[in-house]
C-alpha atoms as a PDB file:
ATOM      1  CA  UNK A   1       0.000   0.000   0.000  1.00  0.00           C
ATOM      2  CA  UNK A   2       1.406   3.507  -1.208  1.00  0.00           C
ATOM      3  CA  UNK A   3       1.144   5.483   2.279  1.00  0.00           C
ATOM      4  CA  UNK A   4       1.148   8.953   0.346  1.00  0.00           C
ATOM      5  CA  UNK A   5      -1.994   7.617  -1.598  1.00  0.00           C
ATOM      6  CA  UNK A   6      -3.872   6.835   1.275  1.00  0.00           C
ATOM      7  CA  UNK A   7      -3.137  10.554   2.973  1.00  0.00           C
ATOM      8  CA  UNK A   8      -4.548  12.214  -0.119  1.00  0.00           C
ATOM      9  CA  UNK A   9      -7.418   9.588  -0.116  1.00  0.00           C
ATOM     10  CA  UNK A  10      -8.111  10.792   3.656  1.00  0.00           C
ATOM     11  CA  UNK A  11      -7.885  14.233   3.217  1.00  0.00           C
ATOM     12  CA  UNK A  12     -10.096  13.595  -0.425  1.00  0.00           C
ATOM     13  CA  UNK A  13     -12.762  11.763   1.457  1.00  0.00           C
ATOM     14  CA  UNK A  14     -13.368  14.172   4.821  1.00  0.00           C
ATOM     15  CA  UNK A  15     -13.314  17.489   2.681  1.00  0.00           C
ATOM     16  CA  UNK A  16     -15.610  16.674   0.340  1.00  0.00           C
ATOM     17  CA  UNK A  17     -18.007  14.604   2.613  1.00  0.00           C
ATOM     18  CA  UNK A  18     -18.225  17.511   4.604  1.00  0.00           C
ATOM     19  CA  UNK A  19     -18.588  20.015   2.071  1.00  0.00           C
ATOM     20  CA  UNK A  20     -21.377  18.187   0.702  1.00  0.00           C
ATOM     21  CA  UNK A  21     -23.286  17.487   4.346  1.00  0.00           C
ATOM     22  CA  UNK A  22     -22.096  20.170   6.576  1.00  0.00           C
ATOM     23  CA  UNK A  23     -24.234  21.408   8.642  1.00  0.00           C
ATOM     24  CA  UNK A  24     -25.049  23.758  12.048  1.00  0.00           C
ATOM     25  CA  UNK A  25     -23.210  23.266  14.837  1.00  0.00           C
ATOM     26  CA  UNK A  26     -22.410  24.067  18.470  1.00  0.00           C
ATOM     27  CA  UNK A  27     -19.287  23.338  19.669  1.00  0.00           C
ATOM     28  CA  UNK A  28     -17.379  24.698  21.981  1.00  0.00           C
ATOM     29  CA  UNK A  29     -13.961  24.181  21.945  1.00  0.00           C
ATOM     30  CA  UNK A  30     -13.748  25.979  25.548  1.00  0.00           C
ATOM     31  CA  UNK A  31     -16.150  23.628  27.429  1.00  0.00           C
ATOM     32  CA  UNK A  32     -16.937  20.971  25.776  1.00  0.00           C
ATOM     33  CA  UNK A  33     -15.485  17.239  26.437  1.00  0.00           C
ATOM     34  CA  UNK A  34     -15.478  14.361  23.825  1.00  0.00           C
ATOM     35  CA  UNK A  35     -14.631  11.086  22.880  1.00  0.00           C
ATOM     36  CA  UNK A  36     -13.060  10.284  19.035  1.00  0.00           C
ATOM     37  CA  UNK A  37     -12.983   6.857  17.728  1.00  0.00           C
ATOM     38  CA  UNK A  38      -9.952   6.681  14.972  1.00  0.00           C
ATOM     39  CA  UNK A  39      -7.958   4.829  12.222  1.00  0.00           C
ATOM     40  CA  UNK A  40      -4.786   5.028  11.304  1.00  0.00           C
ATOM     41  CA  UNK A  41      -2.509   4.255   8.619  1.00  0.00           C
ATOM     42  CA  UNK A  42       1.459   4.102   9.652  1.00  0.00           C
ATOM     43  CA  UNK A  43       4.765   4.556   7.728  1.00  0.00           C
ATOM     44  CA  UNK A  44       7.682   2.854   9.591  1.00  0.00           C
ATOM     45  CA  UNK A  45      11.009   4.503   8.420  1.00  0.00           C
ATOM     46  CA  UNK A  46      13.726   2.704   8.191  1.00  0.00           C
ATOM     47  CA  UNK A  47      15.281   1.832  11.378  1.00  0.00           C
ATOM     48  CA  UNK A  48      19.060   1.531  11.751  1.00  0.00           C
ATOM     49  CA  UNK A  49      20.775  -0.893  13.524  1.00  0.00           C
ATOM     50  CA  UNK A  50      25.124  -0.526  14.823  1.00  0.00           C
ATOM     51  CA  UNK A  51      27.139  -3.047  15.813  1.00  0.00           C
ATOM     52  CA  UNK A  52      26.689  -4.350  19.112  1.00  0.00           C
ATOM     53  CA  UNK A  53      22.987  -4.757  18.946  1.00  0.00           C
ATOM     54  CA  UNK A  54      21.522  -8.303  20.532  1.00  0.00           C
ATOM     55  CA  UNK A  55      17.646  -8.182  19.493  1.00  0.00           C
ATOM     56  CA  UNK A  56      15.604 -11.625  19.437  1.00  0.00           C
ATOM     57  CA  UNK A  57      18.666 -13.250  20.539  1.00  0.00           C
ATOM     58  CA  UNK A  58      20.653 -11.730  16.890  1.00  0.00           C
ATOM     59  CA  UNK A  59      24.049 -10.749  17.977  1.00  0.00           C
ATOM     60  CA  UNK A  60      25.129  -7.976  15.173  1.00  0.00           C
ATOM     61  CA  UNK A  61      28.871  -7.559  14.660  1.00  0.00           C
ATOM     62  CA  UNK A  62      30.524  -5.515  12.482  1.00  0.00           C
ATOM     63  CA  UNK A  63      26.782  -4.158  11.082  1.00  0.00           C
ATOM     64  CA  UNK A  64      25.664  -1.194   9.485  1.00  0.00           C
ATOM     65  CA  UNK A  65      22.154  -2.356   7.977  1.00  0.00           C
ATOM     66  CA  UNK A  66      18.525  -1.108   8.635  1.00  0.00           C
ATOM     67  CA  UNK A  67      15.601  -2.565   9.401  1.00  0.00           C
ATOM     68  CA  UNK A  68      12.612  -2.163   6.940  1.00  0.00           C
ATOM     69  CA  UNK A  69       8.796  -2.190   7.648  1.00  0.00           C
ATOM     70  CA  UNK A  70       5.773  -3.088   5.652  1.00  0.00           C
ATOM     71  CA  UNK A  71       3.115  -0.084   5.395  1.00  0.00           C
ATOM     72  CA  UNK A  72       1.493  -0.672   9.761  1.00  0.00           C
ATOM     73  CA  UNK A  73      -2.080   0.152  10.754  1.00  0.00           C
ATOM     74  CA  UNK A  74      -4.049   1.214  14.625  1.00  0.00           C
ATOM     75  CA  UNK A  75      -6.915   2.000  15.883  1.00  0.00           C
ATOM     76  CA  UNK A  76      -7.985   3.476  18.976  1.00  0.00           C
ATOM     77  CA  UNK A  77      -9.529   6.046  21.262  1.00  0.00           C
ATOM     78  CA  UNK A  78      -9.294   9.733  22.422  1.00  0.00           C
ATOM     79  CA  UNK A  79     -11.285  11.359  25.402  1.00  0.00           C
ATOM     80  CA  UNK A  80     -10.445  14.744  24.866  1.00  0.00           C
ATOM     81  CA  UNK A  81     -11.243  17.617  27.700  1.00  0.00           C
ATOM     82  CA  UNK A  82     -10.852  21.596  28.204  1.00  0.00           C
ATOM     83  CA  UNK A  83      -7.752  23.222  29.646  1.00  0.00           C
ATOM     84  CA  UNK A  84      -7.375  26.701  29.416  1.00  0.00           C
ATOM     85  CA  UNK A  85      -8.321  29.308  26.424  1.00  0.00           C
ATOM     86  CA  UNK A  86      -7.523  27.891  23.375  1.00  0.00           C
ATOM     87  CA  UNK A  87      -6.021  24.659  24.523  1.00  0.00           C
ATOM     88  CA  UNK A  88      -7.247  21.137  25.484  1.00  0.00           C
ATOM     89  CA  UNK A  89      -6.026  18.268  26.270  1.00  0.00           C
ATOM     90  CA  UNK A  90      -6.128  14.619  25.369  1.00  0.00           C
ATOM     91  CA  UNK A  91      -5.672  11.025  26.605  1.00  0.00           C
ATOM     92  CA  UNK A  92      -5.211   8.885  23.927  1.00  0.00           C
ATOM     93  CA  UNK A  93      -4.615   4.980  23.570  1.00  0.00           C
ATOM     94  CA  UNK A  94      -4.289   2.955  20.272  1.00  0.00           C
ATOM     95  CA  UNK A  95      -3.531  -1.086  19.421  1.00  0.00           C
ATOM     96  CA  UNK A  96      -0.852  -1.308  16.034  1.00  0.00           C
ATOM     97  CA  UNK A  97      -0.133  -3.870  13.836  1.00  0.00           C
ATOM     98  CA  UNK A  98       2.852  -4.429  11.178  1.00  0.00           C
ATOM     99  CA  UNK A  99       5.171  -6.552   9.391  1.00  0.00           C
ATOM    100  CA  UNK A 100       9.144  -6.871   8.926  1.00  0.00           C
ATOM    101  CA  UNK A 101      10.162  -6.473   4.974  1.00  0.00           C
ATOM    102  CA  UNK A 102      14.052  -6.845   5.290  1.00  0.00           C
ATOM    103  CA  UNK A 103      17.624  -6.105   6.855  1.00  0.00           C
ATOM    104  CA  UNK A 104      18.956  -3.659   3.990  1.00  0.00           C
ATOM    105  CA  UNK A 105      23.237  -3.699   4.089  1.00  0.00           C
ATOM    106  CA  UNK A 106      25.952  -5.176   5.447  1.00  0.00           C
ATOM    107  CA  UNK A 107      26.590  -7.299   9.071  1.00  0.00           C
ATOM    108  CA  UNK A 108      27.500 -10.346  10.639  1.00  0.00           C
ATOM    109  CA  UNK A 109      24.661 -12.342  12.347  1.00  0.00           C
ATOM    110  CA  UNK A 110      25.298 -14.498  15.487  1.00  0.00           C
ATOM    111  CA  UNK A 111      22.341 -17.089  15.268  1.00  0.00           C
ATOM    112  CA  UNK A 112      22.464 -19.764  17.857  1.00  0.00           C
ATOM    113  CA  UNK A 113      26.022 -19.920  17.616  1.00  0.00           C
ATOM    114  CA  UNK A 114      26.212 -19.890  14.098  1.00  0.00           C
ATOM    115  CA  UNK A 115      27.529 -16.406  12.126  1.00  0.00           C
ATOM    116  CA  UNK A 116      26.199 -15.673   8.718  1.00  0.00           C
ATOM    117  CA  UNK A 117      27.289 -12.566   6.580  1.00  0.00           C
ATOM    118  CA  UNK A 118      24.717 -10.068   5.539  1.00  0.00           C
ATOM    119  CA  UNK A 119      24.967  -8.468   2.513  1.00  0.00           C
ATOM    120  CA  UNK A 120      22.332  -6.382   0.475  1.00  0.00           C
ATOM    121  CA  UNK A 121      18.617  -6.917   1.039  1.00  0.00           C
ATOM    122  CA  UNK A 122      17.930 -10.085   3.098  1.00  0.00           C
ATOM    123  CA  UNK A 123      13.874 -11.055   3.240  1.00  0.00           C
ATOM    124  CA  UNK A 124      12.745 -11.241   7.192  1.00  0.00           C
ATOM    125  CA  UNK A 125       9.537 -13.104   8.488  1.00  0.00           C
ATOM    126  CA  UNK A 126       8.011 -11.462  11.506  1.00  0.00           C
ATOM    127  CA  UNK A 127       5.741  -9.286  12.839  1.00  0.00           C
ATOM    128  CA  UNK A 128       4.616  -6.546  15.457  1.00  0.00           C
ATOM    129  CA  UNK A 129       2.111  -5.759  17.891  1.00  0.00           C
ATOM    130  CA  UNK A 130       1.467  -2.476  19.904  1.00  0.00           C
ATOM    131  CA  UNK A 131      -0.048  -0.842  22.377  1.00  0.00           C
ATOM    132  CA  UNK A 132       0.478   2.759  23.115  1.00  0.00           C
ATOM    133  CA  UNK A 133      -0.833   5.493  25.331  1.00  0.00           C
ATOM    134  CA  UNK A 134      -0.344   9.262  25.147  1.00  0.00           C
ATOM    135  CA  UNK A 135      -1.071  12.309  27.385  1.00  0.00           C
ATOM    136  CA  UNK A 136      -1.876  15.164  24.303  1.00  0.00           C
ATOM    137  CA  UNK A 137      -1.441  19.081  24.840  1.00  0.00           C
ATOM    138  CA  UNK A 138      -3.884  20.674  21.506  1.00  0.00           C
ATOM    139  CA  UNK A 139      -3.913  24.151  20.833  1.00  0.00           C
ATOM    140  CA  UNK A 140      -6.671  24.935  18.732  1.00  0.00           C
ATOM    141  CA  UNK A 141      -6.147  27.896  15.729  1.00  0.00           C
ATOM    142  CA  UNK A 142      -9.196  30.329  16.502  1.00  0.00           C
ATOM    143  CA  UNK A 143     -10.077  32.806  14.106  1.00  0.00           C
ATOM    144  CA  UNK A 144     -11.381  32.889  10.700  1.00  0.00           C
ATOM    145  CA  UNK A 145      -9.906  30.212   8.832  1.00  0.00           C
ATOM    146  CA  UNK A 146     -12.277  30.505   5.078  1.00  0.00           C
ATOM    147  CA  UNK A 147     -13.233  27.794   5.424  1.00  0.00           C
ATOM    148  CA  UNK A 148     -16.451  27.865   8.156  1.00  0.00           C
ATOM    149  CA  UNK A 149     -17.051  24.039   8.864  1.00  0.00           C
ATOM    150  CA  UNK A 150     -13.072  23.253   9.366  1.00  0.00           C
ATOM    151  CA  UNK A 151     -11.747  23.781  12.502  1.00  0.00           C
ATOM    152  CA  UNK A 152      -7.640  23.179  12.642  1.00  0.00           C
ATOM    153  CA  UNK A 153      -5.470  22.474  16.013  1.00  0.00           C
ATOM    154  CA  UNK A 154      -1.491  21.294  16.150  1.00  0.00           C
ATOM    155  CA  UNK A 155      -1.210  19.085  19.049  1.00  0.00           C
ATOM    156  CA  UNK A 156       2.291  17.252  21.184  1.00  0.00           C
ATOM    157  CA  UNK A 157       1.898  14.121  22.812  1.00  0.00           C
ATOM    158  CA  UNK A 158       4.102  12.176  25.473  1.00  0.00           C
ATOM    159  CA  UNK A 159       3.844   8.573  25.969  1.00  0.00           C
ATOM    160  CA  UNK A 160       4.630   4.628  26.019  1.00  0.00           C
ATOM    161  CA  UNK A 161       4.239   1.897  23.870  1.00  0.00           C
ATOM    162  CA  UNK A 162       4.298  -1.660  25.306  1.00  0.00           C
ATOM    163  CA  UNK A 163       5.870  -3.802  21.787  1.00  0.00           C
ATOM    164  CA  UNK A 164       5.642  -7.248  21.366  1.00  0.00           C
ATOM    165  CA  UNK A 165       7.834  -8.298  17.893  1.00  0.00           C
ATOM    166  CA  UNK A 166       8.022 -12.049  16.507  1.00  0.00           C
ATOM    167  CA  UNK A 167      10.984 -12.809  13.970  1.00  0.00           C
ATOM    168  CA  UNK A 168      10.641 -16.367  12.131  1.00  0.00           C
ATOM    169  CA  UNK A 169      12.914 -16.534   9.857  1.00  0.00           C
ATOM    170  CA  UNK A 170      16.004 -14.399   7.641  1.00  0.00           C
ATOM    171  CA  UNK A 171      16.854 -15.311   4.244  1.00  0.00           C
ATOM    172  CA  UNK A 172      20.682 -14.704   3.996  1.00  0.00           C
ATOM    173  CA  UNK A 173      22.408 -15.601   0.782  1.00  0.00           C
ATOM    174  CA  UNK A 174      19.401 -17.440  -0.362  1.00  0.00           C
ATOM    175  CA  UNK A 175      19.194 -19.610   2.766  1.00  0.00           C
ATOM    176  CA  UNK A 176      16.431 -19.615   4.982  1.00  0.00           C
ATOM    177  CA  UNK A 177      17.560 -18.901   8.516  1.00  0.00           C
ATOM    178  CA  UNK A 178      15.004 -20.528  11.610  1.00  0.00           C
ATOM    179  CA  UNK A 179      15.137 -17.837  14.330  1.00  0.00           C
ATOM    180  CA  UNK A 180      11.829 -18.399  16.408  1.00  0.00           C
ATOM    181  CA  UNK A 181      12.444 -15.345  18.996  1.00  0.00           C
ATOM    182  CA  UNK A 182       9.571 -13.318  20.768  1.00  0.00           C
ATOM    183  CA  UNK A 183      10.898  -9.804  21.790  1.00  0.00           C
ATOM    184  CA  UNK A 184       8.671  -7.585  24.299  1.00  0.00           C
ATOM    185  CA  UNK A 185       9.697  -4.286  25.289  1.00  0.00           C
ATOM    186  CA  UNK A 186       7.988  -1.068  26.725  1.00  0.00           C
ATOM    187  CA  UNK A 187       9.299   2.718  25.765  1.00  0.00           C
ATOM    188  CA  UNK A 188       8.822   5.957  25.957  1.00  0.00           C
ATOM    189  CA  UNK A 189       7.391   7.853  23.046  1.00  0.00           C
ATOM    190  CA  UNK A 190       6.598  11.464  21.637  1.00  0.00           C
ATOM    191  CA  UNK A 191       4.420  12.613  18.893  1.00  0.00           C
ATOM    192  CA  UNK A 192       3.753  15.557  17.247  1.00  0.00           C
ATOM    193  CA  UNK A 193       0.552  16.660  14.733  1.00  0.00           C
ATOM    194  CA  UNK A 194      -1.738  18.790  12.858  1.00  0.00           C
ATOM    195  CA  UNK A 195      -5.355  17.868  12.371  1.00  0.00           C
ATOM    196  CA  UNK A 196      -9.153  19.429  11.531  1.00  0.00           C
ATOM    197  CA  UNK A 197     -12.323  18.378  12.778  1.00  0.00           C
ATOM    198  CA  UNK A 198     -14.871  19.310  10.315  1.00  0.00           C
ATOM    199  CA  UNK A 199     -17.846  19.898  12.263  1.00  0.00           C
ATOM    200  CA  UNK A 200     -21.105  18.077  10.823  1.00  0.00           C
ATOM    201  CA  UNK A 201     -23.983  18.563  12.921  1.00  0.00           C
ATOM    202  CA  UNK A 202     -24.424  19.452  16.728  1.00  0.00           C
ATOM    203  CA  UNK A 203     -22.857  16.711  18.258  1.00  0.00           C
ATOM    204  CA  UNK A 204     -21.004  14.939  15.802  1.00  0.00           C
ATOM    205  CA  UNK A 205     -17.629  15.829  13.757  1.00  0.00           C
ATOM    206  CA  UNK A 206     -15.433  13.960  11.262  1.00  0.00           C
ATOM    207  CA  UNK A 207     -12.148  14.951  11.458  1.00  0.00           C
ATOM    208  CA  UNK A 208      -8.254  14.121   9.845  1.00  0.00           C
ATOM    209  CA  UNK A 209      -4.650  14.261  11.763  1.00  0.00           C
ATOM    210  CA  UNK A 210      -1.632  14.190  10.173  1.00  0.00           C
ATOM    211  CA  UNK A 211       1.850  13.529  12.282  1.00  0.00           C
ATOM    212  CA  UNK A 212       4.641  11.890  13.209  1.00  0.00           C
ATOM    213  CA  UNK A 213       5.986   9.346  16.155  1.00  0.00           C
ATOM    214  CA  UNK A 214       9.315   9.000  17.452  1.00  0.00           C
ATOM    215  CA  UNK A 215       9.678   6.057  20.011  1.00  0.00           C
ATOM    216  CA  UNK A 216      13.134   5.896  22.090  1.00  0.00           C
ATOM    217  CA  UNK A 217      14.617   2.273  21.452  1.00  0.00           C
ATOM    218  CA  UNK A 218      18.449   3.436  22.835  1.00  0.00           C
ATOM    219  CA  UNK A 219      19.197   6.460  24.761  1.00  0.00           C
ATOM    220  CA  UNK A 220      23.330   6.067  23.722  1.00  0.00           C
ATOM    221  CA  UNK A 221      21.975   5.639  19.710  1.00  0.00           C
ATOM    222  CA  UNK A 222      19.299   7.651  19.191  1.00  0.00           C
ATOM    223  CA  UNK A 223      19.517   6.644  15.541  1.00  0.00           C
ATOM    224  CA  UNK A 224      18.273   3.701  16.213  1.00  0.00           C
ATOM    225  CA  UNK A 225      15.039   4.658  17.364  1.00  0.00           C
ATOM    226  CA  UNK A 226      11.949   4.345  15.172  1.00  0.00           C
ATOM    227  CA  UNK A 227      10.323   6.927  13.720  1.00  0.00           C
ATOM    228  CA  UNK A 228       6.938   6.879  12.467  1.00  0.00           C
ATOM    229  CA  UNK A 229       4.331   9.047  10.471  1.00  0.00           C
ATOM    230  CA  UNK A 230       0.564   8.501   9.599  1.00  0.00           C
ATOM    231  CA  UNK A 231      -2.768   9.460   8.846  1.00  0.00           C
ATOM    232  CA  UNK A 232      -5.339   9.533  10.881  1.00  0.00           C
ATOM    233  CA  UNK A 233      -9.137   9.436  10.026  1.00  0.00           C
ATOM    234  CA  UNK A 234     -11.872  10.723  12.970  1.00  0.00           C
ATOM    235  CA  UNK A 235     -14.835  10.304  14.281  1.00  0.00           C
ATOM    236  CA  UNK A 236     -15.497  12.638  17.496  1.00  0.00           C
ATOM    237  CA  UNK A 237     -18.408  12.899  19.293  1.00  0.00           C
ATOM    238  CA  UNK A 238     -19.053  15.895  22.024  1.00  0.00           C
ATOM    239  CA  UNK A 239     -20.570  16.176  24.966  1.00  0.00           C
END
């Protein structure tokens, strides 16, 4: 799945939906509390890896390769609540699924005992699980924006995401490597976003959010850590 396609889609789809059936409405950013149902479309970027590294039981020596993600998915849930003036706040939790693509460059692999040399693109069979939660600061953009039924906001979050990642197998120089290794792992995790709710009727809203995650694997190389950005399609309800 092309990740930039499905942004434009999202962006495509709430506009004109709400263009078309926009209606009155009464909210009030101020007072009001809410809860937003979501989905969400992920990009994992490529996620580097140094020498030293000992993940699912894979001692790396000598390496300088990255770690490559299939196109990821979440859902979740927002209660959202008034602060002060123009901001609000958030608490936000989400379940996200993925899959491994490849290691991309050059290492050697300690596998049981046994080394094999990496070298160029080597297929991996696994998978991830998440589930994160975030504390979000919004601050909403008041004024007149020309457009009367959207509504914009930028918004920071700080969080954790508990992982659990399952490698089966690594095909290095066309031989398919058994590895067999649950990892789990809890971090801490910021995000940062813009977003719209386009206001429907009294109660109800669609909305989109647009950002990006960055979730701290190793405090000594931040360049491993894994950085994430995604669309995000809304449904909000207030109170």
């Amino acid at each position: 799945m092309n990740i930039k396609k499905y942004i434009y889609g999202v962006v495509a789809a709430v506009v004109f939906n709400s263009t078309v059936i926009a209606g009155s409405y009464s909210f009030n950013h101020d007072e009001d509390y809410y809860i937003t149902v979501f989905g969400r479309a992920l990009n994992i970027l490529n996620q580097d890896v140094g020498a030293g590294s000992d993940d699912f039981g894979i001692e790396a020596g000598g390496a300088d390769y990255e770690v490559n993600y299939e196109d990821a998915y979440s859902v979740g849930a927002i209660i959202g609540f008034p602060l002060v003036k123009s901001f609000r706040g958030e608490v936000e939790g989400s379940y996200s699924w993925y899959d491994y693509s490849d290691f991309d460059g050059t290492a050697d692999l300690t596998i049981d005992g046994t080394t094999y040399t990496l070298g160029g693109s080597s297929k991996v069979d696994g998978w991830g699980r998440a589930v994160s939660i975030f504390s979000n600061l919004i601050w909403d953009v008041k004024g007149d924006t020309g457009i009367s039924f959207l509504k914009p906001y930028v918004g920071w979050g700080f969080g954790a995401v508990r992982s659990k990642e399952k490698i089966d197998t690594i095909v290095i120089a066309g031989a398919v490597v058994d590895v067999y290794e649950v990892d789990r792992d809890t971090n801490f995790a910021t995000q940062l976003f813009i977003g719209a709710d386009v206001l429907n009727t009294t109660n109800w809203s669609g909305g989109i959010r647009l950002g990006g995650a960055r979730i701290f694997i190793n405090h000594e190389e931040p360049q491993s850590d894994v950085e994430i950005i995604g669309a995000q399609l809304n449904l909000r309800y207030n109170f």
